[in-house]
PDB file of N, CA and C in Angstrom:
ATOM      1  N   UNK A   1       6.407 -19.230 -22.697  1.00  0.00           N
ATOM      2  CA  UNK A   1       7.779 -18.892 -23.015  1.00  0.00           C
ATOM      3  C   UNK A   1       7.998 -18.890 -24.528  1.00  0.00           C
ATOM      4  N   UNK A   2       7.349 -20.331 -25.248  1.00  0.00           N
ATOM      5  CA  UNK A   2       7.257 -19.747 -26.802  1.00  0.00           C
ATOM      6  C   UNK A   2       7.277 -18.859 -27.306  1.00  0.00           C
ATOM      7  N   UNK A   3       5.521 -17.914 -26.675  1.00  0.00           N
ATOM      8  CA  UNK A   3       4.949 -17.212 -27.755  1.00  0.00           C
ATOM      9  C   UNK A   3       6.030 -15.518 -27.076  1.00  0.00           C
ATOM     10  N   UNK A   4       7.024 -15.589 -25.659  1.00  0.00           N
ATOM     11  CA  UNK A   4       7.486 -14.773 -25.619  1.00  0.00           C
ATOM     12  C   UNK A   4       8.653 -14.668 -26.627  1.00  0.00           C
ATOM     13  N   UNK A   5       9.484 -15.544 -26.711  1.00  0.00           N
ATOM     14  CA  UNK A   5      10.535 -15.979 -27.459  1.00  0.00           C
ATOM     15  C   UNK A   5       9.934 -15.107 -29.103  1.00  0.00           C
ATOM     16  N   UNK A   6       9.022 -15.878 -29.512  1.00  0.00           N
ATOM     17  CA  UNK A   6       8.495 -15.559 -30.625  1.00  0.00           C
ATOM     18  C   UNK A   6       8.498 -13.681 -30.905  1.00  0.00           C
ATOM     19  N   UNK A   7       7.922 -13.473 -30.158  1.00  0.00           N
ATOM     20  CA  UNK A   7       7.543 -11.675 -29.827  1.00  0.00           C
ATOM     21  C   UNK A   7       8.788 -10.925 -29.744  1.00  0.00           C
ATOM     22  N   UNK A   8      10.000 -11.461 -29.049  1.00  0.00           N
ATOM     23  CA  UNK A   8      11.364 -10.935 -28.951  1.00  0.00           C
ATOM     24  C   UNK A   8      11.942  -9.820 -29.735  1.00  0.00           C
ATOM     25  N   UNK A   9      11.510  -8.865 -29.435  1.00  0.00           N
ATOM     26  CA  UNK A   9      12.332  -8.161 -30.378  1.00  0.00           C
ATOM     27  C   UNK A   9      10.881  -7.296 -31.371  1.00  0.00           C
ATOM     28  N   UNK A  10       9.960  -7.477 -31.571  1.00  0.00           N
ATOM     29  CA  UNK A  10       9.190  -7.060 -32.398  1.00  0.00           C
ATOM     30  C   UNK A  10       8.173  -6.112 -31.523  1.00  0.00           C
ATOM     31  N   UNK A  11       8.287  -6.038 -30.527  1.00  0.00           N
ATOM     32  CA  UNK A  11       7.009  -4.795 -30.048  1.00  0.00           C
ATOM     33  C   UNK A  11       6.974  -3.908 -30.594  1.00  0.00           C
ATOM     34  N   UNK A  12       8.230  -3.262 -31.133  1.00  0.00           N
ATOM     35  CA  UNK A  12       8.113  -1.409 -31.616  1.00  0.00           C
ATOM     36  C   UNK A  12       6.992  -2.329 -33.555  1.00  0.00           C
ATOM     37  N   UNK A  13       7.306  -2.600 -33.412  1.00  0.00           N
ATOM     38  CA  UNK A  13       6.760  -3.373 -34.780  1.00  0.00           C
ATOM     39  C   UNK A  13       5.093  -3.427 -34.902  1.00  0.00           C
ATOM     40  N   UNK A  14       4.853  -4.031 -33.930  1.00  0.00           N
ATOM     41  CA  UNK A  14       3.762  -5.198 -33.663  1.00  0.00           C
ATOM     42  C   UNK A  14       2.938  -3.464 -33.310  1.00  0.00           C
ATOM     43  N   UNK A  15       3.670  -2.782 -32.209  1.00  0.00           N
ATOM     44  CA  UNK A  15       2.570  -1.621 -31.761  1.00  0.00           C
ATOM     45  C   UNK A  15       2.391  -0.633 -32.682  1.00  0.00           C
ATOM     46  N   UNK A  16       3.092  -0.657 -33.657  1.00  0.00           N
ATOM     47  CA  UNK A  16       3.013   0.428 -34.827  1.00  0.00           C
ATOM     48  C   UNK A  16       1.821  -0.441 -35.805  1.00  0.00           C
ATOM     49  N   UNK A  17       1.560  -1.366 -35.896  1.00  0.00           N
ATOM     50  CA  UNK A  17       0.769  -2.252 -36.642  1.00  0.00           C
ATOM     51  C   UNK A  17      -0.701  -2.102 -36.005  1.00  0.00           C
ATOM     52  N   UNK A  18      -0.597  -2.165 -34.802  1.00  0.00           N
ATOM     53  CA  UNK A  18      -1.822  -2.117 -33.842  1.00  0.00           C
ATOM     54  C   UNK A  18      -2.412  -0.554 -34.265  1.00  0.00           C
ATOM     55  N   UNK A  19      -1.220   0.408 -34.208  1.00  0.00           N
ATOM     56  CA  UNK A  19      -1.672   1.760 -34.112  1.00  0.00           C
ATOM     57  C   UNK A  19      -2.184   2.032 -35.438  1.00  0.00           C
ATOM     58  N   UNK A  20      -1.783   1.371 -36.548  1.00  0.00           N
ATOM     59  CA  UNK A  20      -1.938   1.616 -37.992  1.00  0.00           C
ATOM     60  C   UNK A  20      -3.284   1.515 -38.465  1.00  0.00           C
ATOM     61  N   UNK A  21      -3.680  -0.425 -37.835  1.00  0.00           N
ATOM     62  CA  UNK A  21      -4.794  -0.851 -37.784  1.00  0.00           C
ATOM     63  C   UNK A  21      -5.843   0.063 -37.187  1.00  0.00           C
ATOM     64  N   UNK A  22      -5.537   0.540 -35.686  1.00  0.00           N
ATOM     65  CA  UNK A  22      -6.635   1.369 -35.228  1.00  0.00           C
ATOM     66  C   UNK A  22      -7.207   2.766 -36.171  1.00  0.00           C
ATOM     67  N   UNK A  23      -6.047   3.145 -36.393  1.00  0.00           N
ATOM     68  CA  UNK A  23      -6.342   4.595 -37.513  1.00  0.00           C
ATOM     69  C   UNK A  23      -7.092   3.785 -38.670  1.00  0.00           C
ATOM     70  N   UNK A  24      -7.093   3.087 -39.317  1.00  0.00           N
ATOM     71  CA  UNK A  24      -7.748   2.706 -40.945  1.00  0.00           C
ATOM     72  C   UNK A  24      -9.340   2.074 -40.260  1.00  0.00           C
ATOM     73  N   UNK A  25      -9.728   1.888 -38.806  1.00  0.00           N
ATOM     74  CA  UNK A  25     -11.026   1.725 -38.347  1.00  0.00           C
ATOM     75  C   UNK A  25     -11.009   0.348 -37.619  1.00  0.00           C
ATOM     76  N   UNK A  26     -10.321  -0.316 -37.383  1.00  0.00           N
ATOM     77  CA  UNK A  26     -10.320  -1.591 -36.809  1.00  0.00           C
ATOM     78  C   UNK A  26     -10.552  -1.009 -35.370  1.00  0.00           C
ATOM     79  N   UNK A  27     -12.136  -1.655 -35.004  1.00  0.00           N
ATOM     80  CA  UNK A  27     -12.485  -1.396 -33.828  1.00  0.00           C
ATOM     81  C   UNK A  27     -11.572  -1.971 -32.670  1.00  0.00           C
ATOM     82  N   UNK A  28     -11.291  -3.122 -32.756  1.00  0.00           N
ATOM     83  CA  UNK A  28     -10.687  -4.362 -32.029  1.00  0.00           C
ATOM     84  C   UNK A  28      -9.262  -3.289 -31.510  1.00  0.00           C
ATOM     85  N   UNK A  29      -8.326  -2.924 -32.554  1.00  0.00           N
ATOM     86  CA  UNK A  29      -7.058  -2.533 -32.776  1.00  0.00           C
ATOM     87  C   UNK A  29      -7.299  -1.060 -31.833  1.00  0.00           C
ATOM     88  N   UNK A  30      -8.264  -0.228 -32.137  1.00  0.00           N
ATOM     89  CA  UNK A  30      -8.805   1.375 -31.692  1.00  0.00           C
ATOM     90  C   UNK A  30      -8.807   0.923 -30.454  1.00  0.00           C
ATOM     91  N   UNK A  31      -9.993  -0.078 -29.484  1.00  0.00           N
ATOM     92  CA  UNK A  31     -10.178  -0.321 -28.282  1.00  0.00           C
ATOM     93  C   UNK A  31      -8.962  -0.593 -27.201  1.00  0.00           C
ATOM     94  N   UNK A  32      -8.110  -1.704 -28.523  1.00  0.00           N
ATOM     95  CA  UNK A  32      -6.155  -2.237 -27.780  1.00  0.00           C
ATOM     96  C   UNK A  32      -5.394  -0.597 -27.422  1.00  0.00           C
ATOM     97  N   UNK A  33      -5.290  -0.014 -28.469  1.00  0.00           N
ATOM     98  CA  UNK A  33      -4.866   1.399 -28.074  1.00  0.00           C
ATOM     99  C   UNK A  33      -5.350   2.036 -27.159  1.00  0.00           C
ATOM    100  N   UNK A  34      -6.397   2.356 -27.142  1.00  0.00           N
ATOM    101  CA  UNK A  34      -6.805   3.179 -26.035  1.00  0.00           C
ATOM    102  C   UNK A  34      -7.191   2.776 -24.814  1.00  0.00           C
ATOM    103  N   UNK A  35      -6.997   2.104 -24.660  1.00  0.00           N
ATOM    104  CA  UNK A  35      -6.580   1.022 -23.246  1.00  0.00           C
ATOM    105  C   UNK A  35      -5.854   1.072 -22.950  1.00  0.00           C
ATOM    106  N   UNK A  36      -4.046   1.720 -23.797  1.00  0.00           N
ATOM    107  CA  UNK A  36      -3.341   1.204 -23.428  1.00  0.00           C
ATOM    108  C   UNK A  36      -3.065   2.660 -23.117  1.00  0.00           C
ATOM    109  N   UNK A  37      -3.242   3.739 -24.075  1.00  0.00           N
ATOM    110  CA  UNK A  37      -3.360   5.164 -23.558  1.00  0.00           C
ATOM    111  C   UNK A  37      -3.867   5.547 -22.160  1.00  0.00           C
ATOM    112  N   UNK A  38      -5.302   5.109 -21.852  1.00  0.00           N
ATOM    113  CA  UNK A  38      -6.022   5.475 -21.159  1.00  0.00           C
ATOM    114  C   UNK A  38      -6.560   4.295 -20.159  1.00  0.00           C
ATOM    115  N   UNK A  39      -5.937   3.341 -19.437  1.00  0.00           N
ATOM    116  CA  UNK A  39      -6.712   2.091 -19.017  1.00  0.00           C
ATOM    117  C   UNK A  39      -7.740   2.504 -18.010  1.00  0.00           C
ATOM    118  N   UNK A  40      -8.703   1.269 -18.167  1.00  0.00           N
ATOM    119  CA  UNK A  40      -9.463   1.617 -17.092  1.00  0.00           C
ATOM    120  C   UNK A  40      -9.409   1.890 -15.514  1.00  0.00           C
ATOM    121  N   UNK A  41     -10.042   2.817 -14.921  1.00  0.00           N
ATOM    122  CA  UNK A  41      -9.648   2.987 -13.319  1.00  0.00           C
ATOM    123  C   UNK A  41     -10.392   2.055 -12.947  1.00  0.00           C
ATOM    124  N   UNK A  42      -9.561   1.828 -12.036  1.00  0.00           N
ATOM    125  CA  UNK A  42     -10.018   0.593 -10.722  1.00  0.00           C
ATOM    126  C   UNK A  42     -10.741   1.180  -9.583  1.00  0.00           C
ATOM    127  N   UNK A  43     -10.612   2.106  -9.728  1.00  0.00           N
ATOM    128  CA  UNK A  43     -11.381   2.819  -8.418  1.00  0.00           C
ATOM    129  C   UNK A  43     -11.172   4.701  -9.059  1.00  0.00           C
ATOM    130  N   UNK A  44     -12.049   5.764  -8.055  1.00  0.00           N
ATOM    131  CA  UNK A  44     -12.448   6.908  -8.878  1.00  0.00           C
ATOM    132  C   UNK A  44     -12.538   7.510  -6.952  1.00  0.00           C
ATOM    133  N   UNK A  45     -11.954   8.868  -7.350  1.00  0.00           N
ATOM    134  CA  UNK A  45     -11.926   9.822  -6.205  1.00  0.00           C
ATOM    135  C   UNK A  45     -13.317   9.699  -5.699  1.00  0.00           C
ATOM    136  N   UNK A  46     -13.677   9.574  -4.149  1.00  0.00           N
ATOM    137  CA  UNK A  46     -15.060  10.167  -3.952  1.00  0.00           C
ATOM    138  C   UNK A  46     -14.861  11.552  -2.728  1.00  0.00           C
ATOM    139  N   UNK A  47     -16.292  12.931  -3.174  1.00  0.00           N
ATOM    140  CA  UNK A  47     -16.405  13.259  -2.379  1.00  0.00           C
ATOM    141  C   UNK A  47     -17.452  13.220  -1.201  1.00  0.00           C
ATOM    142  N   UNK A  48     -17.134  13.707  -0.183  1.00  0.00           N
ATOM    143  CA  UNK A  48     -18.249  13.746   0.501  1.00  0.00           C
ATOM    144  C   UNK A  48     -18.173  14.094   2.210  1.00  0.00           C
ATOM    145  N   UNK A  49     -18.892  14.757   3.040  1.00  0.00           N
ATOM    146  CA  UNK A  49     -18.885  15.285   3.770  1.00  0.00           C
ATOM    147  C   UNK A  49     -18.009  14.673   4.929  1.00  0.00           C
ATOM    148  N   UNK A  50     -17.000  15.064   5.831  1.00  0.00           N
ATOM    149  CA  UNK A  50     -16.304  14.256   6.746  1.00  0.00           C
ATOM    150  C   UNK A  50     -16.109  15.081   7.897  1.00  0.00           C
ATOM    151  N   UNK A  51     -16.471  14.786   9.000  1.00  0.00           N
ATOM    152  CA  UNK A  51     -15.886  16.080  10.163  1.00  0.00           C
ATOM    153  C   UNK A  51     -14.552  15.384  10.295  1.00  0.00           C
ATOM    154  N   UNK A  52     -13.786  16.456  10.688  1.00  0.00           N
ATOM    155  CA  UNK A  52     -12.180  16.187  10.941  1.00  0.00           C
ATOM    156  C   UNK A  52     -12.235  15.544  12.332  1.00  0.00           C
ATOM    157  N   UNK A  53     -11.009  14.370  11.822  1.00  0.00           N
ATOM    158  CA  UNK A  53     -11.023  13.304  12.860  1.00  0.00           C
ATOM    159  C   UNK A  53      -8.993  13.899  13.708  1.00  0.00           C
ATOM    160  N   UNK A  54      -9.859  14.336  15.225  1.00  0.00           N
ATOM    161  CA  UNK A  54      -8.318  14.553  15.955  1.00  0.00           C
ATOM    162  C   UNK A  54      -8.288  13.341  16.720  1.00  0.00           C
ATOM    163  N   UNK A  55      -9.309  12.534  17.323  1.00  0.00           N
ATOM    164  CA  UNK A  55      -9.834  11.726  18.774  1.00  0.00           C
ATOM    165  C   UNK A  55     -10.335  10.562  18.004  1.00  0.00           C
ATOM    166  N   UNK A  56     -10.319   9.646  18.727  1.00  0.00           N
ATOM    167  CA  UNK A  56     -11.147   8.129  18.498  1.00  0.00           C
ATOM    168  C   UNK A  56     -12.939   8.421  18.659  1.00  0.00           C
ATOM    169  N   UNK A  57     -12.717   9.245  19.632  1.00  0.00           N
ATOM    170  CA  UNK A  57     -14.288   9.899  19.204  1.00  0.00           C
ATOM    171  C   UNK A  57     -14.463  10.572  17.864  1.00  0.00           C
ATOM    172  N   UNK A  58     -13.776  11.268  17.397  1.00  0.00           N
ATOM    173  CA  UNK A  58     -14.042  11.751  16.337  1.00  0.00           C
ATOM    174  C   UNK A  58     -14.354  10.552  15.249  1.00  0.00           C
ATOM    175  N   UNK A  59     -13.555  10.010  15.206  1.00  0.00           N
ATOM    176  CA  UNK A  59     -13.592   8.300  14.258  1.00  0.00           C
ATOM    177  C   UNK A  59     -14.566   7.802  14.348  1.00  0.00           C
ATOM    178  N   UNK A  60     -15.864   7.642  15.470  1.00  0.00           N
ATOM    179  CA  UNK A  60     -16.284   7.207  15.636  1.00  0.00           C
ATOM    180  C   UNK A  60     -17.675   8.210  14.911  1.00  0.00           C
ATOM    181  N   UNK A  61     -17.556   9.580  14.982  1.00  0.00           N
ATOM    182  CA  UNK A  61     -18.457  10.481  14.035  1.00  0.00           C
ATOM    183  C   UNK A  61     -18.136  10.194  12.841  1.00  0.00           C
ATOM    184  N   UNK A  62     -16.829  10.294  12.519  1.00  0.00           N
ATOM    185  CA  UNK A  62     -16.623  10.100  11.165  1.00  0.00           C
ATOM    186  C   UNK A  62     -17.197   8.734  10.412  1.00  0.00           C
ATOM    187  N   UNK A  63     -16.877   7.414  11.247  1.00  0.00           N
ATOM    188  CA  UNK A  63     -17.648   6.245  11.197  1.00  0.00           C
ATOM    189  C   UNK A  63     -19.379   6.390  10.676  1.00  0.00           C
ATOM    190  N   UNK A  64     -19.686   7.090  11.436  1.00  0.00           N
ATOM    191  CA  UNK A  64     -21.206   7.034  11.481  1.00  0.00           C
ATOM    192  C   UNK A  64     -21.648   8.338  10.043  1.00  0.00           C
ATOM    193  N   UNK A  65     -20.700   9.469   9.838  1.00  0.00           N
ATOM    194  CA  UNK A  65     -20.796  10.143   8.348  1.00  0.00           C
ATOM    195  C   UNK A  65     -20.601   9.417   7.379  1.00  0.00           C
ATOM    196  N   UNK A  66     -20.006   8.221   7.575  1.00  0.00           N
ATOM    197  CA  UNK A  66     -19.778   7.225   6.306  1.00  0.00           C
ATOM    198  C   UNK A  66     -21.106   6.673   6.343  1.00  0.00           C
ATOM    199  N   UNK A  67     -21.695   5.935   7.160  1.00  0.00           N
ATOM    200  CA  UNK A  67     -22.739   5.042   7.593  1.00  0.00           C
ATOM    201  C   UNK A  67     -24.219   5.818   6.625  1.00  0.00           C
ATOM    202  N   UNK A  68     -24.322   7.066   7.284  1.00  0.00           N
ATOM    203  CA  UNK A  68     -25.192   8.012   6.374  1.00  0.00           C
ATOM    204  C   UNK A  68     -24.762   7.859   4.745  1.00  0.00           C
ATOM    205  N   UNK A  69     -23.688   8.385   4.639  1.00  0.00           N
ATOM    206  CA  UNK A  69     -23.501   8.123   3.476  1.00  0.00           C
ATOM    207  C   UNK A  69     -23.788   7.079   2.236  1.00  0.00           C
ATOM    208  N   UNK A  70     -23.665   5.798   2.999  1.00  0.00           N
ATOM    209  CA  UNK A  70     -23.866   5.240   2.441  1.00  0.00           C
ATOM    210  C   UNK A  70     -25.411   5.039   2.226  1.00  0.00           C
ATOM    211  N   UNK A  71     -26.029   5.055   3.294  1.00  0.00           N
ATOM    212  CA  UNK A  71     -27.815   4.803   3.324  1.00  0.00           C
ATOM    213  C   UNK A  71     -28.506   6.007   2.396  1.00  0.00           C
ATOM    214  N   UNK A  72     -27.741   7.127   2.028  1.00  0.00           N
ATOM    215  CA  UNK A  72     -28.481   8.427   1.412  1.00  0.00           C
ATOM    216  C   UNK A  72     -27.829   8.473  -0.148  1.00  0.00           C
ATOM    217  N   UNK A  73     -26.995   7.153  -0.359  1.00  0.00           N
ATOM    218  CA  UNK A  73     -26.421   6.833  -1.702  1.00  0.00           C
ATOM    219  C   UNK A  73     -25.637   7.635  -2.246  1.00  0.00           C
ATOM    220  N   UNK A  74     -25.155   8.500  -1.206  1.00  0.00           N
ATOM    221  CA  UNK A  74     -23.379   9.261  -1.886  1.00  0.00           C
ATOM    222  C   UNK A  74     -22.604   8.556  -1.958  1.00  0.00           C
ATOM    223  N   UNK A  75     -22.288   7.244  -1.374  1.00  0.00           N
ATOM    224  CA  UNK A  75     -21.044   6.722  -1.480  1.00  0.00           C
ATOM    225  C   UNK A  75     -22.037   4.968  -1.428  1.00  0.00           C
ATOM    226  N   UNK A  76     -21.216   4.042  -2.041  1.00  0.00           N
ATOM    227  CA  UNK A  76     -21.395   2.896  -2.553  1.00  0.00           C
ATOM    228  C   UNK A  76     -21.628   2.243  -1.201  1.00  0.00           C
ATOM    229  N   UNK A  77     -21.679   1.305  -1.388  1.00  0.00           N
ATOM    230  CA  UNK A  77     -21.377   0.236   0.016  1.00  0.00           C
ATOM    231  C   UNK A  77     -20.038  -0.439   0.001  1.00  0.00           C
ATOM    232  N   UNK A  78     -19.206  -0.272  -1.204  1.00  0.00           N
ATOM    233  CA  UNK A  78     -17.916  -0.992  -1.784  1.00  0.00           C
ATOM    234  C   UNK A  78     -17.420   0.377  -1.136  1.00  0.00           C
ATOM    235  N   UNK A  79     -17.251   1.629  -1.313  1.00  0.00           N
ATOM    236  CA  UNK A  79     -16.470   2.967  -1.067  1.00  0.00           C
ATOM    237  C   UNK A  79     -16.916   2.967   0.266  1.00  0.00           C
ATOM    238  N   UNK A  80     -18.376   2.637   0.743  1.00  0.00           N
ATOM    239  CA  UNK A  80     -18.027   3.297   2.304  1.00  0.00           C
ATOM    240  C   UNK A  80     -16.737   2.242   3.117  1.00  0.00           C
ATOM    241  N   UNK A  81     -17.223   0.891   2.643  1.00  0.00           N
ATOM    242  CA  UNK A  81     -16.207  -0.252   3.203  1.00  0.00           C
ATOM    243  C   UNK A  81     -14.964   0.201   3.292  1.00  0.00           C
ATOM    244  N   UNK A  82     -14.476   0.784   2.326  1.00  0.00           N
ATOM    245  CA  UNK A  82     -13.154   1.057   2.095  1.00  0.00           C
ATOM    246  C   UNK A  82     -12.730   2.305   2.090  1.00  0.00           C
ATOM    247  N   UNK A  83     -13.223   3.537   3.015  1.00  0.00           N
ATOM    248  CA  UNK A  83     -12.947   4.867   3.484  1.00  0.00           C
ATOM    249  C   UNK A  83     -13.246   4.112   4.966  1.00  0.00           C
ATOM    250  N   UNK A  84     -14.164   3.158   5.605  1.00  0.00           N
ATOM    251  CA  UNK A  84     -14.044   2.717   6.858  1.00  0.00           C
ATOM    252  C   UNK A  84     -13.029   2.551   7.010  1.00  0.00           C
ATOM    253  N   UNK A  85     -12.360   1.615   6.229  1.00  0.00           N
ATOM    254  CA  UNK A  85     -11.535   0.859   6.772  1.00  0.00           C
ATOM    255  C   UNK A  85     -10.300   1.614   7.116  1.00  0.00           C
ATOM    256  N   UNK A  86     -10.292   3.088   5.946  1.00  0.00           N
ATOM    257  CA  UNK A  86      -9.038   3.666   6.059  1.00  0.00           C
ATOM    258  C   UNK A  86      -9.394   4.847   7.983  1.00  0.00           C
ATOM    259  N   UNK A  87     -10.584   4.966   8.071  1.00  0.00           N
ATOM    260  CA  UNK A  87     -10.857   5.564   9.688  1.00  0.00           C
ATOM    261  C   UNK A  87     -10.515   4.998  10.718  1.00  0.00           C
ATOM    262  N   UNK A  88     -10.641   3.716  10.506  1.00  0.00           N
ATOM    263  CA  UNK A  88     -10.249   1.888  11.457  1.00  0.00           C
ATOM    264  C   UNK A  88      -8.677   2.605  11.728  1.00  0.00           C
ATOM    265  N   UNK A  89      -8.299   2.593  10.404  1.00  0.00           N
ATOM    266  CA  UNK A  89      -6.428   2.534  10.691  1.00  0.00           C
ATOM    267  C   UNK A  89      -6.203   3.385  11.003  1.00  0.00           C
ATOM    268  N   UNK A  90      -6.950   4.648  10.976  1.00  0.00           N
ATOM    269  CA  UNK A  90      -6.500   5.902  11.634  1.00  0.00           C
ATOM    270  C   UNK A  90      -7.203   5.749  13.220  1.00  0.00           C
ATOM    271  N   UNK A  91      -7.786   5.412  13.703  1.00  0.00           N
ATOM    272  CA  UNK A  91      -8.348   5.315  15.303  1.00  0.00           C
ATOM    273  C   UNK A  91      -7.036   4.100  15.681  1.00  0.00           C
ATOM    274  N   UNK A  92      -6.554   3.122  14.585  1.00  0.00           N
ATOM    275  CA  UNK A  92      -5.726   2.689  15.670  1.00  0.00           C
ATOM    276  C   UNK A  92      -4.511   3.334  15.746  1.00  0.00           C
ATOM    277  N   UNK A  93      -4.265   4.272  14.701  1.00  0.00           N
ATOM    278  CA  UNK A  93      -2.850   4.683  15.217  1.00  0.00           C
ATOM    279  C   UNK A  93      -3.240   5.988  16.297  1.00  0.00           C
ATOM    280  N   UNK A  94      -4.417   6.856  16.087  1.00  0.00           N
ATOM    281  CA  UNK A  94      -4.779   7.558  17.528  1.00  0.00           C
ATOM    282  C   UNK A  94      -4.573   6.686  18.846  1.00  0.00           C
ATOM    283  N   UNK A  95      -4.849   5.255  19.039  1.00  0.00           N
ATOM    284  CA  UNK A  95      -4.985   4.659  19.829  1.00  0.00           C
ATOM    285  C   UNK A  95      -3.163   4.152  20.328  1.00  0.00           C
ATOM    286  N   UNK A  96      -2.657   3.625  19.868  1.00  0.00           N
ATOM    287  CA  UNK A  96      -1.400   3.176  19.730  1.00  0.00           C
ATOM    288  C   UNK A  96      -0.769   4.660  20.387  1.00  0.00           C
ATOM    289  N   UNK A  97      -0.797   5.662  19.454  1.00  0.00           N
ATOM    290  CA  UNK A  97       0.126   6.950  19.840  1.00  0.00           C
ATOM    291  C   UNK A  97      -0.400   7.229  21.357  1.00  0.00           C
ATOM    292  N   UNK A  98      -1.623   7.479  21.898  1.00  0.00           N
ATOM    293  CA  UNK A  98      -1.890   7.474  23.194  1.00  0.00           C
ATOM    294  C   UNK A  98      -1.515   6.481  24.241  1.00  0.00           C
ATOM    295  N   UNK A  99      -1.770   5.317  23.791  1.00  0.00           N
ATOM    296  CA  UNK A  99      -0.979   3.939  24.792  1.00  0.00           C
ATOM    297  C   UNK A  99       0.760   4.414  24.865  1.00  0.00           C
ATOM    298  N   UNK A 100       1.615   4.771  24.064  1.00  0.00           N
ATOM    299  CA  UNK A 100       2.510   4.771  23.924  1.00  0.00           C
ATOM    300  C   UNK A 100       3.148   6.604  25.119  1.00  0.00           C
ATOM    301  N   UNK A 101       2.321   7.504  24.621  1.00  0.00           N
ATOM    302  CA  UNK A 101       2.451   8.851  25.508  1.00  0.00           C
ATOM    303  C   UNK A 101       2.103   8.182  27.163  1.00  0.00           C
ATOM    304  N   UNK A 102       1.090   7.726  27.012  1.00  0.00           N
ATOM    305  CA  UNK A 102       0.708   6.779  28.507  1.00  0.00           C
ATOM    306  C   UNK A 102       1.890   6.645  29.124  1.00  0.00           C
ATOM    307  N   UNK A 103       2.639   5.379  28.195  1.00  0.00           N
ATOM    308  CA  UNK A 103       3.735   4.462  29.182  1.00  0.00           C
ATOM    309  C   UNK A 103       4.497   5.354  29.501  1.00  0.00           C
ATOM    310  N   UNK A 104       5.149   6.644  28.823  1.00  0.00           N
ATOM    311  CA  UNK A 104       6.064   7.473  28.589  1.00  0.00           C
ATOM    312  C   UNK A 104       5.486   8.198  29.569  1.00  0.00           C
ATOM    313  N   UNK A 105       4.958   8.517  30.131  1.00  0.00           N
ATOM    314  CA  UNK A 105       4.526   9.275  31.446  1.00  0.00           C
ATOM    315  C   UNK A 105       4.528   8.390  32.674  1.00  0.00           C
ATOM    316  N   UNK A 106       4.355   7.296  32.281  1.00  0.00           N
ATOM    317  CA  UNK A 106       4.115   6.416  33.860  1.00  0.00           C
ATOM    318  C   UNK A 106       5.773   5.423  33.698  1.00  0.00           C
ATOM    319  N   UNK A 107       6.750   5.530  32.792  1.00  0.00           N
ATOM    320  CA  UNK A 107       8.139   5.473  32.978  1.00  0.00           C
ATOM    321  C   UNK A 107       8.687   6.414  33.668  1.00  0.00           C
ATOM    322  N   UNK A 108       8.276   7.890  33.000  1.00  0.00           N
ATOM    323  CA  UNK A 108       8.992   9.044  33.650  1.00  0.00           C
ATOM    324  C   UNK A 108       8.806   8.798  34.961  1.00  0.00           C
ATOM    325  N   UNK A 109       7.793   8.320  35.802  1.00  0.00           N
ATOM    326  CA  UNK A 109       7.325   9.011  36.776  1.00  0.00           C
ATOM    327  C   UNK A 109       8.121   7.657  37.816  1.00  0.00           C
ATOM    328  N   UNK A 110       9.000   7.156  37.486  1.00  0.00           N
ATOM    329  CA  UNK A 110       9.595   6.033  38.134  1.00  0.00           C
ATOM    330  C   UNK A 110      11.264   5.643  38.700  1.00  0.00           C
TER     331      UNK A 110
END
């Protein structure tokens, strides 16, 4: 809370100083800027081959195109984890939307 107190009021200041520093060669000051321009990604688009998923069967191809994927080193073992996981949530809402058409047919029929 000090060192915010302290800072109060001075950013347009402080970042014109940073930016000043970076232009005259201050590596330190160049790196703060362009970080702040450009930060690093946390994660990066991937492509790679997918058959279109309509069915829980399909999910379950698509599952196994990740699986390749990953063993033939297109996609990480961190990226296949986490394109699984997004197939997972799509088979359960295939799954859910079918349980749900289900009941809705065996209500009607009552």
């Amino acid at each position: 809370m000090a060192a915010l107190t302290l800072l109060d009021g001075q950013s347009e200041a402080l970042t014109q100083a940073a930016v000043d520093a970076a232009l005259k060669g201050d590596v330190a000051a160049l790196r703060l800027c362009l970080e702040r321009i450009a930060p690093p990604r946390r994660d990066a688009p991937v492509t790679f081959d997918l058959p279109p998923m309509e069915t829980a069967a399909d999910a379950a191809k698509a599952a196994a195109a990740i699986l390749t994927a990953v063993s033939e080193g297109e996609l990480t073992p961190t990226e296949g984890a986490h394109v699984m996981a997004l197939i997972e949530t799509f088979r359960r809402t295939l799954e859910t939307t079918e349980l749900e058409t289900r009941i809705a047919a065996l209500e009607a029929k009552e």
